[in-house]
Protein backbone atom coordinates (compact mmCIF):
# COMPACT_ATOMS: atom_id res chain seq x y z
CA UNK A 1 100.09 78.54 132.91
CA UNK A 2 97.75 79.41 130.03
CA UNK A 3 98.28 83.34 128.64
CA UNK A 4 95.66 85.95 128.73
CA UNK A 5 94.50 85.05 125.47
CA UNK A 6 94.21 81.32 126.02
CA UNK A 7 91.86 81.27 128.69
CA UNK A 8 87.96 80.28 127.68
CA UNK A 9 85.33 82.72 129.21
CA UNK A 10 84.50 82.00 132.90
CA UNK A 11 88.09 81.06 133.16
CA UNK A 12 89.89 82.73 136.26
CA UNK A 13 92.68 85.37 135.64
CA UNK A 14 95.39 86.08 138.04
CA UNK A 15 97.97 87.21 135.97
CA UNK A 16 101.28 89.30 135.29
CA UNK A 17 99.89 92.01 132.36
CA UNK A 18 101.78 95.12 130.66
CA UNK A 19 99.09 97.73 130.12
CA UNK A 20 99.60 98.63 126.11
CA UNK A 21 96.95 101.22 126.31
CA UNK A 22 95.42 103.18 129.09
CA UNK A 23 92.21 105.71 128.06
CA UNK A 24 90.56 107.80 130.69
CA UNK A 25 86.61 108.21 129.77
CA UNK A 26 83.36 109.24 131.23
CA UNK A 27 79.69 107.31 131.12
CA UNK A 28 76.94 108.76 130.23
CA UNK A 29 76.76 109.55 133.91
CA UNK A 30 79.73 111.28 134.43
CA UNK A 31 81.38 108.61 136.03
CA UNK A 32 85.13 108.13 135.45
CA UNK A 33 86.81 105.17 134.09
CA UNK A 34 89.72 103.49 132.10
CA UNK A 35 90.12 101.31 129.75
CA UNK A 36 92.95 99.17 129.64
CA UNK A 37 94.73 97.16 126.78
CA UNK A 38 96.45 94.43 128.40
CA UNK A 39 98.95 92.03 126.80
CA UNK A 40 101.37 89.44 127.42
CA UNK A 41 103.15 87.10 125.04
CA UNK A 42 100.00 85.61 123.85
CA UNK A 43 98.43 88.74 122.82
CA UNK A 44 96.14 91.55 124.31
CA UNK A 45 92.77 92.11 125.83
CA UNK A 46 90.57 94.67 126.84
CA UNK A 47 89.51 95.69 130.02
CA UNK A 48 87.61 98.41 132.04
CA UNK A 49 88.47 99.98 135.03
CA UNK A 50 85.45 101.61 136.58
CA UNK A 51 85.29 104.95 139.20
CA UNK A 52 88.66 106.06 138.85
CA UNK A 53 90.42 108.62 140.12
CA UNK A 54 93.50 111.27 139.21
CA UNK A 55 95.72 108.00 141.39
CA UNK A 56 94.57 105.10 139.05
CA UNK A 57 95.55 107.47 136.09
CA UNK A 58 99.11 107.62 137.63
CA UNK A 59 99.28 104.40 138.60
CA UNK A 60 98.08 102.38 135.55
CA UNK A 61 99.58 103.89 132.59
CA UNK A 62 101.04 102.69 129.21
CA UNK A 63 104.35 100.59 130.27
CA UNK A 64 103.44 99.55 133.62
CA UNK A 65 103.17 96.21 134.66
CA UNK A 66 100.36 94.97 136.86
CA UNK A 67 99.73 92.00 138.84
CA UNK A 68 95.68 91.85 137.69
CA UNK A 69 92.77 89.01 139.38
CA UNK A 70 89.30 88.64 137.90
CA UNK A 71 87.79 86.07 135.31
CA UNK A 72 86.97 86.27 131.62
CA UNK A 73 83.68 87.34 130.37
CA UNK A 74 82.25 87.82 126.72
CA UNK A 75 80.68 91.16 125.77
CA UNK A 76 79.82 92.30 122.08
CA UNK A 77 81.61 89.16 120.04
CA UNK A 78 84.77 89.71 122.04
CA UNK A 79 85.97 88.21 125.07
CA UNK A 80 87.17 91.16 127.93
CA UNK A 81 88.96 90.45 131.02
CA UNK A 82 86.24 92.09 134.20
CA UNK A 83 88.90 93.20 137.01
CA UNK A 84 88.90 92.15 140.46
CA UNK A 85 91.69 93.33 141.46
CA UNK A 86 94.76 95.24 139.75
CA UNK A 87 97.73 96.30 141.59
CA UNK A 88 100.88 97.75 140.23
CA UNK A 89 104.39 95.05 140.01
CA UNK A 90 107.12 95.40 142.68
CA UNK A 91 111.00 95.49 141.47
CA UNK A 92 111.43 92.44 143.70
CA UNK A 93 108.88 90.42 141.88
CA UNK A 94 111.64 90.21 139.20
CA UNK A 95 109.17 90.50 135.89
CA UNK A 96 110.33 92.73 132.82
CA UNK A 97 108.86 93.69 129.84
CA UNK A 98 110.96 91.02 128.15
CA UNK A 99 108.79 89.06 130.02
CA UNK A 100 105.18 90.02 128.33
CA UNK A 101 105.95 91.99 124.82
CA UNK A 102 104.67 89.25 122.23
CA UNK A 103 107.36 88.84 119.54
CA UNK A 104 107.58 87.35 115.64
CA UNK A 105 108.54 84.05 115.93
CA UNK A 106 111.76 84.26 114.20
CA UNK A 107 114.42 85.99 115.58
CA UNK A 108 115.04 89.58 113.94
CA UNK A 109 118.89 88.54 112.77
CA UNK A 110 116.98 85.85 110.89
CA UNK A 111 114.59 88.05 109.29
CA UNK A 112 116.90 90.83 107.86
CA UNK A 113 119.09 87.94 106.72
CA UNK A 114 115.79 86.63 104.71
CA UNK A 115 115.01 90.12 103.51
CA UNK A 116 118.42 90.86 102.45
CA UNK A 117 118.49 87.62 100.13
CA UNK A 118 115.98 89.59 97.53
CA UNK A 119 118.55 92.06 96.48
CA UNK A 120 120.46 89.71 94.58
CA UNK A 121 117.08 88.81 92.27
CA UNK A 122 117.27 93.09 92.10
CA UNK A 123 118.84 94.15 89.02
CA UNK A 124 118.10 98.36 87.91
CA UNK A 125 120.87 100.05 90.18
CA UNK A 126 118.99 103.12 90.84
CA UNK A 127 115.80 101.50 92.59
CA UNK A 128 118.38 99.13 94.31
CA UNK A 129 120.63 101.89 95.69
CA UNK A 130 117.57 104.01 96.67
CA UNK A 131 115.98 100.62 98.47
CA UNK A 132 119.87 99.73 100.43
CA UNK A 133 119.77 103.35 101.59
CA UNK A 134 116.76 103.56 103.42
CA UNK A 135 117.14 100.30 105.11
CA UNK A 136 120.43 101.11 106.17
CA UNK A 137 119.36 104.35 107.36
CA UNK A 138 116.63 102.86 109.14
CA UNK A 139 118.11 99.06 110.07
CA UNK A 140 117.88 99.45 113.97
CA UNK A 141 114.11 100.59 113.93
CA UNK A 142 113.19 98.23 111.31
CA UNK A 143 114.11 95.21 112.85
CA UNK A 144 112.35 95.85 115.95
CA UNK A 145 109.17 97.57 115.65
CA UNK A 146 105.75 96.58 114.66
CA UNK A 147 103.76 96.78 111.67
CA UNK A 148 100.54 98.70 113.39
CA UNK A 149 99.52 99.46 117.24
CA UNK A 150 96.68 96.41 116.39
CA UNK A 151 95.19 94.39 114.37
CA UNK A 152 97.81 92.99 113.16
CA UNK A 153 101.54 92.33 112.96
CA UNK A 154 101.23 94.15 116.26
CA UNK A 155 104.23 92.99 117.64
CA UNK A 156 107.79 93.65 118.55
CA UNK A 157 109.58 92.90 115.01
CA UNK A 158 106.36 92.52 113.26
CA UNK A 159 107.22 94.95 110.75
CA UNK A 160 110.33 93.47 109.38
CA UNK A 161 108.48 89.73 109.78
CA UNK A 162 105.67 91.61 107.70
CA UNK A 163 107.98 92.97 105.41
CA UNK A 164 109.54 89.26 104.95
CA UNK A 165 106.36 87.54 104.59
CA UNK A 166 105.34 89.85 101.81
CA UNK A 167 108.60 89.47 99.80
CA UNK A 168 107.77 85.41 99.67
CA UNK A 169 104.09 86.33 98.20
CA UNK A 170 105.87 88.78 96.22
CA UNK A 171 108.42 86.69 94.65
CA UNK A 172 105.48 83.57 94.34
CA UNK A 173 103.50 85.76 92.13
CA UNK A 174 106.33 87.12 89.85
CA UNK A 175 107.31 83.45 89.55
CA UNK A 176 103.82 82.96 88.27
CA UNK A 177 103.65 86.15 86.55
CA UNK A 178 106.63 87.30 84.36
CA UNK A 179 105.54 90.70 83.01
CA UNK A 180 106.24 91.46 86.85
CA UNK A 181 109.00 94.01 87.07
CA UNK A 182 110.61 92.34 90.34
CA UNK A 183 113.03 95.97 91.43
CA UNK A 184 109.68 98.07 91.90
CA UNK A 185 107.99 95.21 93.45
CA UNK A 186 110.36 94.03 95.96
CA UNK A 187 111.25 98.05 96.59
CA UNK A 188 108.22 98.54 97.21
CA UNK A 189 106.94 95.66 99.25
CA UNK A 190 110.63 96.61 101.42
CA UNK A 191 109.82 100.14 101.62
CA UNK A 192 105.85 100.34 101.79
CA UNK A 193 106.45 100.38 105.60
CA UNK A 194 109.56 101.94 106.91
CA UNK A 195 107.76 105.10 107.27
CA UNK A 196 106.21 103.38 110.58
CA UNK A 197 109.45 103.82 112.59
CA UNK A 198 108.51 107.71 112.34
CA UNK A 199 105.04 107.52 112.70
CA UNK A 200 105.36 104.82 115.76
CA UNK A 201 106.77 105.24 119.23
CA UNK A 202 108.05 101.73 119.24
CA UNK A 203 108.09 98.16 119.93
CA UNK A 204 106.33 98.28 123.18
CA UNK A 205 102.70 100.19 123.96
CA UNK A 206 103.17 101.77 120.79
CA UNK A 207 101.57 104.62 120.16
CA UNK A 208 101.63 107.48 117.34
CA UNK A 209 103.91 109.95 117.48
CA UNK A 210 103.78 113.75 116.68
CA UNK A 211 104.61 113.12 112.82
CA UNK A 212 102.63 110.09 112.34
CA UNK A 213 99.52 112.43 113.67
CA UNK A 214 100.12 115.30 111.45
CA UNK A 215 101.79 113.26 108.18
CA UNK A 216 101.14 109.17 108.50
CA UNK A 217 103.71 106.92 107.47
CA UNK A 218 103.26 107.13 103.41
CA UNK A 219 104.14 110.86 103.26
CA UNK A 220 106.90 110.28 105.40
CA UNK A 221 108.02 107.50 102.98
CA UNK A 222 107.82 109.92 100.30
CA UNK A 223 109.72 112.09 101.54
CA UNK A 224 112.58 109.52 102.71
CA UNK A 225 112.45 108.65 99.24
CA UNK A 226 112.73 112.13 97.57
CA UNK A 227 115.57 112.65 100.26
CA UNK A 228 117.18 109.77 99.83
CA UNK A 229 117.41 110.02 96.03
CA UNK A 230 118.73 113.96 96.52
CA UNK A 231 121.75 112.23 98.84
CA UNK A 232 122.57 109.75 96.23
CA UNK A 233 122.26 112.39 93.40
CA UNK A 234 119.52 109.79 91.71
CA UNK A 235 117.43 111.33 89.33
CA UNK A 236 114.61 110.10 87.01
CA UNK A 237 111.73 107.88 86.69
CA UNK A 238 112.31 105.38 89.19
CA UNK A 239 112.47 107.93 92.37
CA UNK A 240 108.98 108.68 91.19
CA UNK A 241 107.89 105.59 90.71
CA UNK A 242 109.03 103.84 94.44
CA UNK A 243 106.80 107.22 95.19
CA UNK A 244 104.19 106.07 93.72
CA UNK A 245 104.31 102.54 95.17
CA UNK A 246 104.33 104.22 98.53
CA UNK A 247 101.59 106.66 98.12
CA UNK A 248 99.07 103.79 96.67
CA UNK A 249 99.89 100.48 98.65
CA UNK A 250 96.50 101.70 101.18
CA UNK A 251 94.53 101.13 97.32
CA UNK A 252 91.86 103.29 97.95
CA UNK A 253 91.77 107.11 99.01
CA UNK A 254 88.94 106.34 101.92
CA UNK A 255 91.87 103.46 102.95
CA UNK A 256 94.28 106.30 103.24
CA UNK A 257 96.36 106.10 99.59
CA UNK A 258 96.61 110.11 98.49
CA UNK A 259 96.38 107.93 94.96
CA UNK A 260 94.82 105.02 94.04
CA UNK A 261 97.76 102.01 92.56
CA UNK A 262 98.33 103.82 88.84
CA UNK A 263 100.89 100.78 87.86
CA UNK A 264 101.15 96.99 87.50
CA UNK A 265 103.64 96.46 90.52
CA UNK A 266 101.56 99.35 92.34
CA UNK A 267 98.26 96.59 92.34
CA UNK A 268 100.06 93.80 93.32
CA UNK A 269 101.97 95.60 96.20
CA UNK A 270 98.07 96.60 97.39
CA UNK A 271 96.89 93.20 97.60
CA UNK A 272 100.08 91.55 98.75
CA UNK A 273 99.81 94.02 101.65
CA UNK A 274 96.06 93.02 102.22
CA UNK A 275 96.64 89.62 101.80
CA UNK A 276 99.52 89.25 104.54
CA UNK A 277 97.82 91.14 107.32
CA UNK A 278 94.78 89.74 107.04
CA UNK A 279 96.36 86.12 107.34
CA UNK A 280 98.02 87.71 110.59
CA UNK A 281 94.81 88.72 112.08
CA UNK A 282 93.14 85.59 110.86
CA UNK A 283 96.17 82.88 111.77
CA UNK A 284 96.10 84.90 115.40
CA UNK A 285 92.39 84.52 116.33
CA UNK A 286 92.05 81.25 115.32
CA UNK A 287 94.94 80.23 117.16
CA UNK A 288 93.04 81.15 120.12
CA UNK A 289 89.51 79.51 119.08
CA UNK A 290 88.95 75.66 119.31
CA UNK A 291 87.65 73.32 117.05
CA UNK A 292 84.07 73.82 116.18
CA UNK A 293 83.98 76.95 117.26
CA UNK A 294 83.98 80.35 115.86
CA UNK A 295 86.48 83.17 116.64
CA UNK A 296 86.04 86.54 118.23
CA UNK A 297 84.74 89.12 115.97
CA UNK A 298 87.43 90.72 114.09
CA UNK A 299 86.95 94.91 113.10
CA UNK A 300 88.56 95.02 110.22
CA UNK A 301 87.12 92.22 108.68
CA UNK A 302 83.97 93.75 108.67
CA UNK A 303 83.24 92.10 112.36
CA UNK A 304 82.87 89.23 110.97
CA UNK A 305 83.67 85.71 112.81
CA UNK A 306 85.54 82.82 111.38
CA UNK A 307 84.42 78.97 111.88
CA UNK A 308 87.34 76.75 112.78
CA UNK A 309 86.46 73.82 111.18
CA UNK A 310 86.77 70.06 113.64
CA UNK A 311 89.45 68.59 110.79
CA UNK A 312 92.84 69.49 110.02
């Protein structure tokens, strides 16, 4: 059976779905209705649930699973599922989240295996201690929860696979280029992140929490840092510095960096990070998008589509 994201518009849907998002709106009429982000191990898709009332709100929230009929239909670049029919899952039914929460593709024992490899090319004890610390401190959330909410490493262990994909970039250009100072790099790139297991909920219909509202994951990170180098009674220019890398991966201050990248490492760490999730988002769509065709529009590639060209 194809997944939700597999099927061509037209194509009929009658499908097991965890809503990842439920938002309660208004028309311009006053009429009531949700819309629904709804995913399975393929990926998600949006949907709207028209003239709702205070029982569909109940019924269809983040985390429930729903048995949902209807057919896929194209609307503004994008394809959208239209509902027929939606109806919540019974325990006998035997389907668990397990069952829809897409996942990276390697297993997250695998991953933090990969990651931990780059501490032996580390060599300034300070950065390293800081950088063991932290992911440590963190290890359980950072091996299962996901880079973002969407767009891209959206997915449960996405963060650490994100994390891991960066570090191969990351050691490919300080292979290439020596003047590279590979501790604040690979800090960095390790750490740029972590600050997302605050600001998240978690792995599955993630959503922001209470401190990632009011701080965002880079002050959070800078704090972790600053109280992580206060535990280990590290002082001097390398606290600030892993600071730094933190608080200007975004690159820009309209991209959310309080400072724009003020060192070497600080540049590459911004485009590393831009270079990975893009390929997510990109790799993803045209995954879903056959040959000769062109993929769904994608936001934060300036909704742009992609060709996907007949020959491999």
């Amino acid at each position: 059976m194809k997944g939700i994201t597999q099927l061509a518009v037209g194509e009929t849907v009658d499908h097991y779905l965890l809503i990842k998002q439920s938002v309660k709106a208004f028309t311009t009429t006053g009429n009531p209705f949700m819309t629904l982000i709804l995913q399975d191990k393929t990926g998600d898709i949006e949907a709207k649930l028209w003239d709702t009332n205070d029982e569909h709100e109940t019924l269809y929230h983040a985390e429930a699973i729903v048995r949902v009929g209807g057919e896929i239909q194209h609307y503004r670049g994008k394809n959208q599922l239209r509902i027929k029919s939606i109806r919540p899952v019974k325990e006998e039914e035997g389907i668990s989240l397990s069952d829809l929460v897409p996942s990276a593709e390697k297993s997250k024992e695998v991953l933090l295996e990969e990651l931990m490899q780059y501490f032996f090319e580390m060599k300034n004890p300070q950065i390293q201690r800081i950088t063991r610390h932290l992911l440590k401190k963190h290890q359980p959330a950072i091996i299962t929860f996901p880079a973002a909410t969407k767009n891209h490493h959206d997915y449960v262990s996405g963060l650490i696979d994100h994390v891991v994909s960066m570090l191969k970039l990351g050691k490919a250009l300080c292979d290439l280029y020596p003047t590279i100072n590979k501790d604040l790099l690979y800090a960095g790139i390790i750490l740029h992140d972590v600050g997302k297991v605050i600001e998240l909920s978690g792995p599955v219909a993630t959503s922001y929490t209470i401190e990632g509202n009011l701080l965002g994951h880079i002050t959070i990170m800078v704090n972790e840092i600053a109280k992580a180098a206060d535990e280990l009674e590290i002082e001097g220019e390398e606290v600030m510095l892993l600071q730094h890398m933190v608080l200007s991966h975004h690159g820009k201050e309209e991209w959310g960096s309080p400072k724009k990248p003020m060192l070497l490492e600080a540049e590459m760490l911004h485009y590393i990070d831009n270079i990975d999730a893009k390929m997510n988002m990109l790799n993803r769509a045209l995954n879903k998008t056959n040959p000769g065709e062109f993929t769904e529009r994608l936001f934060p590639l300036d909704n742009r589509s992609f060709y996907k060209p007949t020959f491999e």
